[in-house]
Protein backbone atom coordinates (compact mmCIF):
# COMPACT_ATOMS: atom_id res chain seq x y z
CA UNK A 1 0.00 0.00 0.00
CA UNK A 2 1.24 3.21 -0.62
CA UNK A 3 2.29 5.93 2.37
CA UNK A 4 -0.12 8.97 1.36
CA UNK A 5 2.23 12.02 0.73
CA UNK A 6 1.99 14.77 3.31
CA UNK A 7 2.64 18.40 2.31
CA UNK A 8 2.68 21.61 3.91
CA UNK A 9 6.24 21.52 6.16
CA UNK A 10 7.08 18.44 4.15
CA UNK A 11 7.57 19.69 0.85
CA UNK A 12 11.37 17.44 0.93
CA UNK A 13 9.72 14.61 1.88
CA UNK A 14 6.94 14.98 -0.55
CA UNK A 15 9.08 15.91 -3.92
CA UNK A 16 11.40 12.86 -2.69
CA UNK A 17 8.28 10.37 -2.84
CA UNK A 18 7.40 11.79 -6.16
CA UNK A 19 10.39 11.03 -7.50
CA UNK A 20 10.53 7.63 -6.17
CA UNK A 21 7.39 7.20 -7.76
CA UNK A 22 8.36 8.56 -11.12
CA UNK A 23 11.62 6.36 -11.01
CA UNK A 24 9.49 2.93 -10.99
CA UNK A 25 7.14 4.00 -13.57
CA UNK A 26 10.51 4.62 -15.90
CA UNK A 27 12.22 2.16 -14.64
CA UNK A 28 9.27 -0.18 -15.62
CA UNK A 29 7.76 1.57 -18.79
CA UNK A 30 9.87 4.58 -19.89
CA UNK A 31 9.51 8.29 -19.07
CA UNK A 32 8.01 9.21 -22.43
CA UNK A 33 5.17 6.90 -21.44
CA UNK A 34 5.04 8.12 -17.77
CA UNK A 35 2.72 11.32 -17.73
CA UNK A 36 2.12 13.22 -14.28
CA UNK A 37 -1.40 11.97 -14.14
CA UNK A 38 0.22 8.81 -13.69
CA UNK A 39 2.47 9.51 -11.32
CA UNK A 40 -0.17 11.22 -9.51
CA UNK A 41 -2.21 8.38 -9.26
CA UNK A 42 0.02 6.21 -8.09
CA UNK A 43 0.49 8.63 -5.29
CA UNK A 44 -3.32 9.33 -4.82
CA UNK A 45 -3.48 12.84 -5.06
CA UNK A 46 -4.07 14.91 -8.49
CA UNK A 47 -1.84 16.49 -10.94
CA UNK A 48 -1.94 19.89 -9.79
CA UNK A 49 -1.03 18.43 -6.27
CA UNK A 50 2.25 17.44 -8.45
CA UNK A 51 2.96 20.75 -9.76
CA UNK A 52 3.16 22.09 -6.55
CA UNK A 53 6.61 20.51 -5.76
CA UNK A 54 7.91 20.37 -9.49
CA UNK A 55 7.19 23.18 -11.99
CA UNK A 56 7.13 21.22 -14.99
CA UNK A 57 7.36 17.70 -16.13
CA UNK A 58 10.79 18.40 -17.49
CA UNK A 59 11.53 19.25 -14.07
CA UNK A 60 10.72 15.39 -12.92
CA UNK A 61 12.95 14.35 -16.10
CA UNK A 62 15.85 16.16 -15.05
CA UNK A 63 15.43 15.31 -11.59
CA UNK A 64 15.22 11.55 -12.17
CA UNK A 65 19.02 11.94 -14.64
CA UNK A 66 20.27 13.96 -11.93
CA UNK A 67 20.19 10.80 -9.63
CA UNK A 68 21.42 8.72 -12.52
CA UNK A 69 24.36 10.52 -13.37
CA UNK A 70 24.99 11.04 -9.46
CA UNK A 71 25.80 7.24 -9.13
CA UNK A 72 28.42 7.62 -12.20
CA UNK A 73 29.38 10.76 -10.27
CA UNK A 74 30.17 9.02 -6.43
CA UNK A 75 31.99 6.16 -8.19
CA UNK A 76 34.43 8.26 -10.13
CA UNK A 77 34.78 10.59 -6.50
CA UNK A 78 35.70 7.56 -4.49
CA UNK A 79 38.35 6.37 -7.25
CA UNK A 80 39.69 9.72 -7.35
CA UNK A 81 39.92 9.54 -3.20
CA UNK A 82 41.84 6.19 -3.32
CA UNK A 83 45.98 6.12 -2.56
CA UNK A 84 46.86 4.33 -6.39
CA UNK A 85 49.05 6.18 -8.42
CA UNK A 86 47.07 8.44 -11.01
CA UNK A 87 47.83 6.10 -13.88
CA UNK A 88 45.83 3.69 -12.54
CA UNK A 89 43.35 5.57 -11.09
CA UNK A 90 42.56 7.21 -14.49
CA UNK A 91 42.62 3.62 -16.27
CA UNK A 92 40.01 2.51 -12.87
CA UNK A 93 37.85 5.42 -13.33
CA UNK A 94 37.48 5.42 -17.36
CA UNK A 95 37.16 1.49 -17.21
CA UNK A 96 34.25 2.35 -14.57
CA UNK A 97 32.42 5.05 -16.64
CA UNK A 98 32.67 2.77 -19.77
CA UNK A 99 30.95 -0.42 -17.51
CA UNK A 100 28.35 1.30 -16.25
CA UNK A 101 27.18 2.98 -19.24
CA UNK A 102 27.29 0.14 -20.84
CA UNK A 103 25.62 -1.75 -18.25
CA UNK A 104 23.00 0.67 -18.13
CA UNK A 105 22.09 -0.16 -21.97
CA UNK A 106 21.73 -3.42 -21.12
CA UNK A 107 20.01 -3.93 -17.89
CA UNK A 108 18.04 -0.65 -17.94
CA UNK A 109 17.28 0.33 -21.48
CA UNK A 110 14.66 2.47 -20.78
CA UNK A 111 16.77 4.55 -17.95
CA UNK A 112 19.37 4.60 -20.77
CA UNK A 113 16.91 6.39 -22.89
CA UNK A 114 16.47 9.14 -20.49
CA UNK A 115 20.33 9.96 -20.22
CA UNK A 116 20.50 9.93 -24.38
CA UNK A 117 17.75 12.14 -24.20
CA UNK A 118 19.61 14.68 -22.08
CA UNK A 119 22.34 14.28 -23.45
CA UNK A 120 21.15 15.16 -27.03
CA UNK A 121 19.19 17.65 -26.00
CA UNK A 122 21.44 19.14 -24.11
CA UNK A 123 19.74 19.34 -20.57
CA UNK A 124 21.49 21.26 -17.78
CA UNK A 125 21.77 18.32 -15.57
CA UNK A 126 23.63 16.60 -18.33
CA UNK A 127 26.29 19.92 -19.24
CA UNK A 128 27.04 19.89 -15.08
CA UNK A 129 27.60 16.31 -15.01
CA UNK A 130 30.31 16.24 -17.72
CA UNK A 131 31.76 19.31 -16.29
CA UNK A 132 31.92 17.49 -13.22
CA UNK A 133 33.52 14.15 -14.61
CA UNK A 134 36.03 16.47 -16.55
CA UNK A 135 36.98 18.51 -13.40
CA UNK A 136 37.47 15.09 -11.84
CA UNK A 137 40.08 13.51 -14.60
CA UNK A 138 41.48 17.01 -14.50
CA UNK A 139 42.55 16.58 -10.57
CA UNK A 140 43.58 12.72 -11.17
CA UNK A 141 46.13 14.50 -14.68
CA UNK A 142 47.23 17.19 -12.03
CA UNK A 143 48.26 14.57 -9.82
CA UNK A 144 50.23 12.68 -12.56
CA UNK A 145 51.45 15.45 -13.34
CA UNK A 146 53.05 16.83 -9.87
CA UNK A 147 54.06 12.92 -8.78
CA UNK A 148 56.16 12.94 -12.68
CA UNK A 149 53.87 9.93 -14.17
CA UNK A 150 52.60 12.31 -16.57
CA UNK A 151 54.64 14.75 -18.60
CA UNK A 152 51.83 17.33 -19.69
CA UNK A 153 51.83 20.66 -18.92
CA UNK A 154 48.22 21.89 -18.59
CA UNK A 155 45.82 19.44 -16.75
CA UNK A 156 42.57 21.39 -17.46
CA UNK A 157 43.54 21.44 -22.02
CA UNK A 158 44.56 17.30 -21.34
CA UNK A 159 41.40 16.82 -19.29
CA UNK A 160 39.16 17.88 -22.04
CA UNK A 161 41.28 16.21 -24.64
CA UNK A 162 40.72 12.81 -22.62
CA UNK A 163 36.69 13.21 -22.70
CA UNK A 164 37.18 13.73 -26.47
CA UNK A 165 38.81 10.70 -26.89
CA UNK A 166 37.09 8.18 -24.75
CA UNK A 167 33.67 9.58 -25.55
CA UNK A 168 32.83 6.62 -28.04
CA UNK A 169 32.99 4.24 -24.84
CA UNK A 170 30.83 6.72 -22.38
CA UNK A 171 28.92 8.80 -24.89
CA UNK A 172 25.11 6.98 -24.13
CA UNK A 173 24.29 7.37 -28.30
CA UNK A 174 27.94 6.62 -29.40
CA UNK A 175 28.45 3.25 -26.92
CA UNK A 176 25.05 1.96 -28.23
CA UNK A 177 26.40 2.20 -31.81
CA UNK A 178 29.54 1.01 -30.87
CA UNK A 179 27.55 -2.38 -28.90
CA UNK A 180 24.93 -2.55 -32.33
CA UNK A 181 28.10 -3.01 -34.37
CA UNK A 182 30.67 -4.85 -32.66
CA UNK A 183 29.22 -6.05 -29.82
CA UNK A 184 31.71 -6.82 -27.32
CA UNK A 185 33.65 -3.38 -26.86
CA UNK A 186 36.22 -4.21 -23.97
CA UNK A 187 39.11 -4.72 -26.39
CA UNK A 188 38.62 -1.35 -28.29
CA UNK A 189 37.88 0.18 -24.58
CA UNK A 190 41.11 -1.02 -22.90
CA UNK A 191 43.48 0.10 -26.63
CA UNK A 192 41.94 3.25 -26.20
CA UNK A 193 42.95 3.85 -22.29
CA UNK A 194 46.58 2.58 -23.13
CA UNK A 195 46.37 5.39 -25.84
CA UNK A 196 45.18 8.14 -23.57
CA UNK A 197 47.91 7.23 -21.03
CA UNK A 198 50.83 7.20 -23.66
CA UNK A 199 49.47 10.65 -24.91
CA UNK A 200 49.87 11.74 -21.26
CA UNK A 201 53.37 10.83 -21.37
CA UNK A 202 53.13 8.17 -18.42
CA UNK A 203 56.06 6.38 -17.71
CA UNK A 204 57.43 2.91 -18.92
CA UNK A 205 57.25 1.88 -15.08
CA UNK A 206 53.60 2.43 -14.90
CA UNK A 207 52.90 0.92 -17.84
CA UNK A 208 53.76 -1.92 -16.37
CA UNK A 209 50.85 -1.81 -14.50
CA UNK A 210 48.16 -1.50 -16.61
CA UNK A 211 46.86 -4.34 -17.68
CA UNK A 212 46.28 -4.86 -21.79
């Protein structure tokens, strides 16, 4: 049975359970087939009871592929927190962002859809989160950089350059073309990190370490 949604002080509360809400009816059928009369039924209260804790239904949208892009966000911070050297934190953290994307096409197609969606379209929530993922990569180069495993000289220009050339195997349209045409992409995915870290100028001792 479902909790009926208080408002008033609870406003947090209430847009949380709305969003839960909205999340299994994607989850289960696809936000362009979940309307807000829907997810106010679920909730047994009316659509305009909706639009008094989200503005718009875009608003739920973004909401929902904020959370999304939050779990690719907390698993790139806590590989960026760890003691390895920055080689392999960089190799970690782009073999990460590849296996979850990719995972995500598989096991949740229609949560996949939302994230091409914003990412097409070119939603706010999706311009902050590659922002953030590039200002992460950029720390990781800057700490190649200052412990001599990489020999470039501006960490912010090789950041970018890095999200340029591993976007094929994060991209959400790109990876799905890349999975329609060959399938299995871990071989391309792992030639393509040993590139990125020879470009940085990582050392013959690290790349020792990376595996091929």
């Amino acid at each position: 049975m479902n909790r009926p949604i208080r408002t008033g002080n609870d406003s947090d509360e209430a847009r949380a359970r709305i969003l839960e809400v909205a999340e299994e009816r994607f989850r289960s059928v696809g936000y362009h087939r979940t309307s807000v009369a829907d997810i106010a039924a679920k909730l047994g209260m009316s659509p305009a009871n909706v639009y008094r804790f989200f503005p718009s239904r875009n608003a739920i949208n973004e909401s929902i592929c904020g959370r999304l892009v939050n779990e690719i966000a907390e698993i790139a911070f806590a590989i960026a927190r760890t003691n390895e050297p920055a080689t392999e934190k960089l190799d970690q953290l782009l073999t990460a962002i590849h296996s979850h994307t990719k995972m995500t096409l598989v096991k949740e197609r229609y949560m996949h859809d939302l994230i091409a969606t914003a990412t097409r379209e070119n939603w706010a929530i999706a311009k902050a989160h590659i922002e953030r993922m590039v200002a992460i990569v950029e720390a990781i180069i800057r700490e190649g950089i200052e412990s001599g495993q990489f020999q470039v000289e501006d960490a912010a220009e090789a950041a970018r350059a890095v999200r340029l050339a591993f976007m094929p195997f994060f991209h959400p349209i790109l990876i799905e073309h890349c999975v329609q045409q060959r399938g299995d992409t871990e071989a391309d995915m792992r030639g393509q990190i040993r590139f990125i870290l020879k470009a940085l100028g990582k050392s013959d001792q690290a790349a020792c370490r990376i595996p091929a």
